[in-house]
Every structure is written in C-alpha cells, then in structure tokens.
C-alpha atoms as a PDB file:
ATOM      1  CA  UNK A   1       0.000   0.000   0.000  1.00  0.00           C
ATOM      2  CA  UNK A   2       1.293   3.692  -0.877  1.00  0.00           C
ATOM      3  CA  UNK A   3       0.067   6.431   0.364  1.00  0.00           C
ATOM      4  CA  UNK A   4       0.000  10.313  -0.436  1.00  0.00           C
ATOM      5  CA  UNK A   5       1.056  12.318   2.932  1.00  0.00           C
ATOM      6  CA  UNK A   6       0.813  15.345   1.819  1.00  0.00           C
ATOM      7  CA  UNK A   7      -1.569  16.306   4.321  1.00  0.00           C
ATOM      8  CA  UNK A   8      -4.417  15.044   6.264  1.00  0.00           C
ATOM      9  CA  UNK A   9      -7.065  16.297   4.146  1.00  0.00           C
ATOM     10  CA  UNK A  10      -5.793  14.848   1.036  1.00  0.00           C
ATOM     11  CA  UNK A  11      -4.773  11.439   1.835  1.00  0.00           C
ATOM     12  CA  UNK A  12      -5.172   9.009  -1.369  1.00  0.00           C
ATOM     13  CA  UNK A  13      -4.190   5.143  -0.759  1.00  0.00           C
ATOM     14  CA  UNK A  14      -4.589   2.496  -3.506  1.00  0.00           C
ATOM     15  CA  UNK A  15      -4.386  -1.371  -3.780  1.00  0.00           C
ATOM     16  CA  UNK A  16      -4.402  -3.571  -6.372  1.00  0.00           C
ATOM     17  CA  UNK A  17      -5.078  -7.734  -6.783  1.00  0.00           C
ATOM     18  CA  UNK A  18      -5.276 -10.205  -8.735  1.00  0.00           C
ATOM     19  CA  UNK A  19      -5.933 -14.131  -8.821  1.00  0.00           C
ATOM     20  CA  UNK A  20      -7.601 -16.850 -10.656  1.00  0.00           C
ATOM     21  CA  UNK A  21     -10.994 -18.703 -10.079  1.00  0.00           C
ATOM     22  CA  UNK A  22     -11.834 -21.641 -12.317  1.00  0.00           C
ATOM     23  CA  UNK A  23      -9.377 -20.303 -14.768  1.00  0.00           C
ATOM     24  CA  UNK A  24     -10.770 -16.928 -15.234  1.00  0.00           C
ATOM     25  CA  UNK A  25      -8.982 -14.055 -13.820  1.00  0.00           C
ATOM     26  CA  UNK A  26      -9.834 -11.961 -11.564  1.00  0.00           C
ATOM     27  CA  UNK A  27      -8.634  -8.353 -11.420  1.00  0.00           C
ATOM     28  CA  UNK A  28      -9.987  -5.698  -8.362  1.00  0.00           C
ATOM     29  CA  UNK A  29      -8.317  -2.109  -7.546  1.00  0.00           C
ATOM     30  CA  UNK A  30      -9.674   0.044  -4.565  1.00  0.00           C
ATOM     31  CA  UNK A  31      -9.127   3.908  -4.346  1.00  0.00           C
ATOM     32  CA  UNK A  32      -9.511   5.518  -1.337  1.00  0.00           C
ATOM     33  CA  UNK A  33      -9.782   9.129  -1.834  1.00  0.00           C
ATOM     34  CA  UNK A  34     -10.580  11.583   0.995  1.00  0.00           C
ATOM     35  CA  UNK A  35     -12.221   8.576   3.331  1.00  0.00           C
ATOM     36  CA  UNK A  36     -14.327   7.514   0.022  1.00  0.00           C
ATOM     37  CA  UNK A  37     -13.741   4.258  -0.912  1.00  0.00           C
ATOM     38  CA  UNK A  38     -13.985   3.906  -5.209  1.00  0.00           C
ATOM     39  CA  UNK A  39     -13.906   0.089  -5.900  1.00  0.00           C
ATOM     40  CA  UNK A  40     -13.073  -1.157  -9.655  1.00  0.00           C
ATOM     41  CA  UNK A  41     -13.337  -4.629 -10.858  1.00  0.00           C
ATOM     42  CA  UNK A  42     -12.703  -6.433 -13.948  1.00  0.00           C
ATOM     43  CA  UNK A  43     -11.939  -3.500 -16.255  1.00  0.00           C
ATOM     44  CA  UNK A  44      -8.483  -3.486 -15.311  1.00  0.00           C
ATOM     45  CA  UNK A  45      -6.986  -4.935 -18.531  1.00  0.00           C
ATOM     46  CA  UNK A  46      -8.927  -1.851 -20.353  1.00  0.00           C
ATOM     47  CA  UNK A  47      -6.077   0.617 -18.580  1.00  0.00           C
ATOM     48  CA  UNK A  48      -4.053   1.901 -21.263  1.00  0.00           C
ATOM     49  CA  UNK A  49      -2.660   4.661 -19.178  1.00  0.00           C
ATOM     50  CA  UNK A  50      -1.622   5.670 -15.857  1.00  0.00           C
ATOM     51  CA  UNK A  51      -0.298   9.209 -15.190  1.00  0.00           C
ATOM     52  CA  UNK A  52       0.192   9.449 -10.897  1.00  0.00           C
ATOM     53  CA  UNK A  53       2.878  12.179 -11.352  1.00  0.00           C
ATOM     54  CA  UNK A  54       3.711  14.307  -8.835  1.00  0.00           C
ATOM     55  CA  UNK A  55       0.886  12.911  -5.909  1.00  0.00           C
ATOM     56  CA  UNK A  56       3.454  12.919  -2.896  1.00  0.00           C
ATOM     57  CA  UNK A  57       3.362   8.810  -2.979  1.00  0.00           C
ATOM     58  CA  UNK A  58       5.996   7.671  -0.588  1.00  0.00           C
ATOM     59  CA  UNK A  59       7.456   3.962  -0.695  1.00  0.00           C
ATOM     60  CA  UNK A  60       8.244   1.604  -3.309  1.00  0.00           C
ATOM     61  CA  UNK A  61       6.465   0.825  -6.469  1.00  0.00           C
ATOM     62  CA  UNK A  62       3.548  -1.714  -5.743  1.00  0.00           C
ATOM     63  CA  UNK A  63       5.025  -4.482  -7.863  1.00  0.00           C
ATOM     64  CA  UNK A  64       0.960  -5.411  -8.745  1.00  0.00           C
ATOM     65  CA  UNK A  65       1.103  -2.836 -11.113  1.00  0.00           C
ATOM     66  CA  UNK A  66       2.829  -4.798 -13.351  1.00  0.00           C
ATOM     67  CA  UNK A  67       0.217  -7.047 -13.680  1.00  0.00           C
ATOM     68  CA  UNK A  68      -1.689  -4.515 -15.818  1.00  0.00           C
ATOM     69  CA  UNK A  69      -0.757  -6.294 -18.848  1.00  0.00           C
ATOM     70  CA  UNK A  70      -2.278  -3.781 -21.374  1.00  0.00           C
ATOM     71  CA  UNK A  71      -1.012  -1.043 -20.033  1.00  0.00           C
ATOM     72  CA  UNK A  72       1.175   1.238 -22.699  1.00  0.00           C
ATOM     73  CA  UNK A  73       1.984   4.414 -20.306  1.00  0.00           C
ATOM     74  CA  UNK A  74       2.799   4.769 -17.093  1.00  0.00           C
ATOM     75  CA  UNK A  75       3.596   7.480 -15.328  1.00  0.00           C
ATOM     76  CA  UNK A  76       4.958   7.878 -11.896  1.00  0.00           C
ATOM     77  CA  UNK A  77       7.847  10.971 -12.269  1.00  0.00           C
ATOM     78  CA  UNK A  78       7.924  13.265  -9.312  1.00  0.00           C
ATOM     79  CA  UNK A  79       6.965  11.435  -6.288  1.00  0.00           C
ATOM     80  CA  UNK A  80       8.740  10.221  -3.326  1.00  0.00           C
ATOM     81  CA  UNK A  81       9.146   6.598  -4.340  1.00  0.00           C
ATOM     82  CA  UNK A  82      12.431   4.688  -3.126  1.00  0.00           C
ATOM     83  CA  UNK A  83      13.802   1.286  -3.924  1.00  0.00           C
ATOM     84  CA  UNK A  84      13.983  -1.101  -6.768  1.00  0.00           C
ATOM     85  CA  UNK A  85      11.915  -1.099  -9.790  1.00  0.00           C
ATOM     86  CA  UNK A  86      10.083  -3.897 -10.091  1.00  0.00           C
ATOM     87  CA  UNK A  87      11.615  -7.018 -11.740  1.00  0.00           C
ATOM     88  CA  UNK A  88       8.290  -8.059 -13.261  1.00  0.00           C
ATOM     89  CA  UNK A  89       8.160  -4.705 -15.557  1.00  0.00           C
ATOM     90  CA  UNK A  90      10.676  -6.366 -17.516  1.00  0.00           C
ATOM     91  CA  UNK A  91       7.710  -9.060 -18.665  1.00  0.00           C
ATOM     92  CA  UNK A  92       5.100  -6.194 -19.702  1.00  0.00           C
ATOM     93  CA  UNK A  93       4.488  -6.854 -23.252  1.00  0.00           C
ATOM     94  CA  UNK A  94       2.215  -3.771 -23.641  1.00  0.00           C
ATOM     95  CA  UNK A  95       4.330  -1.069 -22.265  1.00  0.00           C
ATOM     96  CA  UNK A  96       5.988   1.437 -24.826  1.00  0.00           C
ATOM     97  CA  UNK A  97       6.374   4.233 -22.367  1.00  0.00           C
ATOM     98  CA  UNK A  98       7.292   4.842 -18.522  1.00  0.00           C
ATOM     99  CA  UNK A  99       8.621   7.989 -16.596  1.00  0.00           C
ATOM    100  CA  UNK A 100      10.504   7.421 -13.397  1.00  0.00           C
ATOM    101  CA  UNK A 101      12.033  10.958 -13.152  1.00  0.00           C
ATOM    102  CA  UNK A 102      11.850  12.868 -10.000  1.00  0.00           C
ATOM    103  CA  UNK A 103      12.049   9.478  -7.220  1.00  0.00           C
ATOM    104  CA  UNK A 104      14.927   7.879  -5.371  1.00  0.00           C
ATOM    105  CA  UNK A 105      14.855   4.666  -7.447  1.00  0.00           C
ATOM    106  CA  UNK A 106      17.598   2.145  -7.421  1.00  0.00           C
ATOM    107  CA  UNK A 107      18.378   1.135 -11.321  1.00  0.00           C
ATOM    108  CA  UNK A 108      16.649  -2.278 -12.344  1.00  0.00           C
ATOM    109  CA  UNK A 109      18.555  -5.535 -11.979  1.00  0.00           C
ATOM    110  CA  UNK A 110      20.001  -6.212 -15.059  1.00  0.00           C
ATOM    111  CA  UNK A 111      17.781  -9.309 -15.716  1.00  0.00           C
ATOM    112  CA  UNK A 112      15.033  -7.192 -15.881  1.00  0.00           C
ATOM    113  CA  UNK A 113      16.565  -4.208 -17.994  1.00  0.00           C
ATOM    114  CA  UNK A 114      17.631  -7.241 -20.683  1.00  0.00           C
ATOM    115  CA  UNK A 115      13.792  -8.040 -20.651  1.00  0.00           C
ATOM    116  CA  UNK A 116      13.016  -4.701 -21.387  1.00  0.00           C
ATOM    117  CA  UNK A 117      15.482  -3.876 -24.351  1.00  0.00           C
ATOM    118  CA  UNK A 118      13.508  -7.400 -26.012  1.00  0.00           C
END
C-alpha cells in the first residue's frame, strides 16, 4: 500500500489484486480518496494509461502494477518513491512508455533491464 502524505485532508491510498478462479482471472483495484472508498473490478486490462505524477506517494512501487498487462503508459515521475523497480516490468508486453524521473529509485537488476530492451 502507498500512500499520499501530503496532508491530512488529502490522503489518497490504492491497492491492487489479482488471482484466478476456475481459470478466469480476476482483477480488483480500490481507491480511497478523501475517506471515500472507489472500488473497480474487472476493467483493469482496459487501462491503457496511468499518469500518478507528482501525488506525494511515498514507498516503493507496488510491484501489482505490473500485472496490468495492457497497459502502454505509465507514469509515476515526481513522487517520493524509493527502492527497486520492479523485476516483473521487464515481462510487460504492452508497455511502450514509462517515466521514473523525480524518485529515489535504485536502477533495475540487469535481468530485468535485458527483458526490457527485447
């Protein structure tokens, strides 16, 4: 879970899963916005774009957002994230663009940064 701490009034939290239930998958994402809670199911592999730039999220990248495997753009320049990309952005078929800029982000491993240059 990441959260936006930019003050109390505006806190923003999101969370994203995914599994399987007699072979159909199952995608849910909740966003909590000012204590409402906006629940999305099922449309997830419709997301072509993200654009989360500069939102205050602190933490690492939620490696679930790989698993939006239609997803072409994402962008998440200008936050506070720290750590690691994750691996499994390497294995994104769909994903011609992304924008890092602005975080404290360790490089990829270079397993993954092979995967993406395929």
């Amino acid at each position: 879970m990441t959260t936006n701490d930019n003050s109390h009034d505006a806190l923003i939290s999101y969370g994203f899963s995914m599994g399987m239930v007699e072979n159909e998958q199952l995608e849910s994402a909740m966003l909590v916005i000012k204590g409402q809670i906006v629940e999305y199911g099922t449309i997830l592999r419709l997301v072509k774009s993200i654009d989360l730039s500069r939102n205050n999220f602190l933490g690492e990248i939620p490696k679930e957002v790989t698993s939006l495997q239609g997803l072409q753009l994402l962008n998440l320049s200008f936050n506070t994230f720290i750590g690691r990309i994750p691996e499994s952005i390497g294995v994104m078929g769909s994903l011609e663009s992304m924008d890092f800029s602005g975080n404290q982000l360790s490089s990829l491993s270079y397993r993954a940064s092979m995967l993406l240059v395929l």
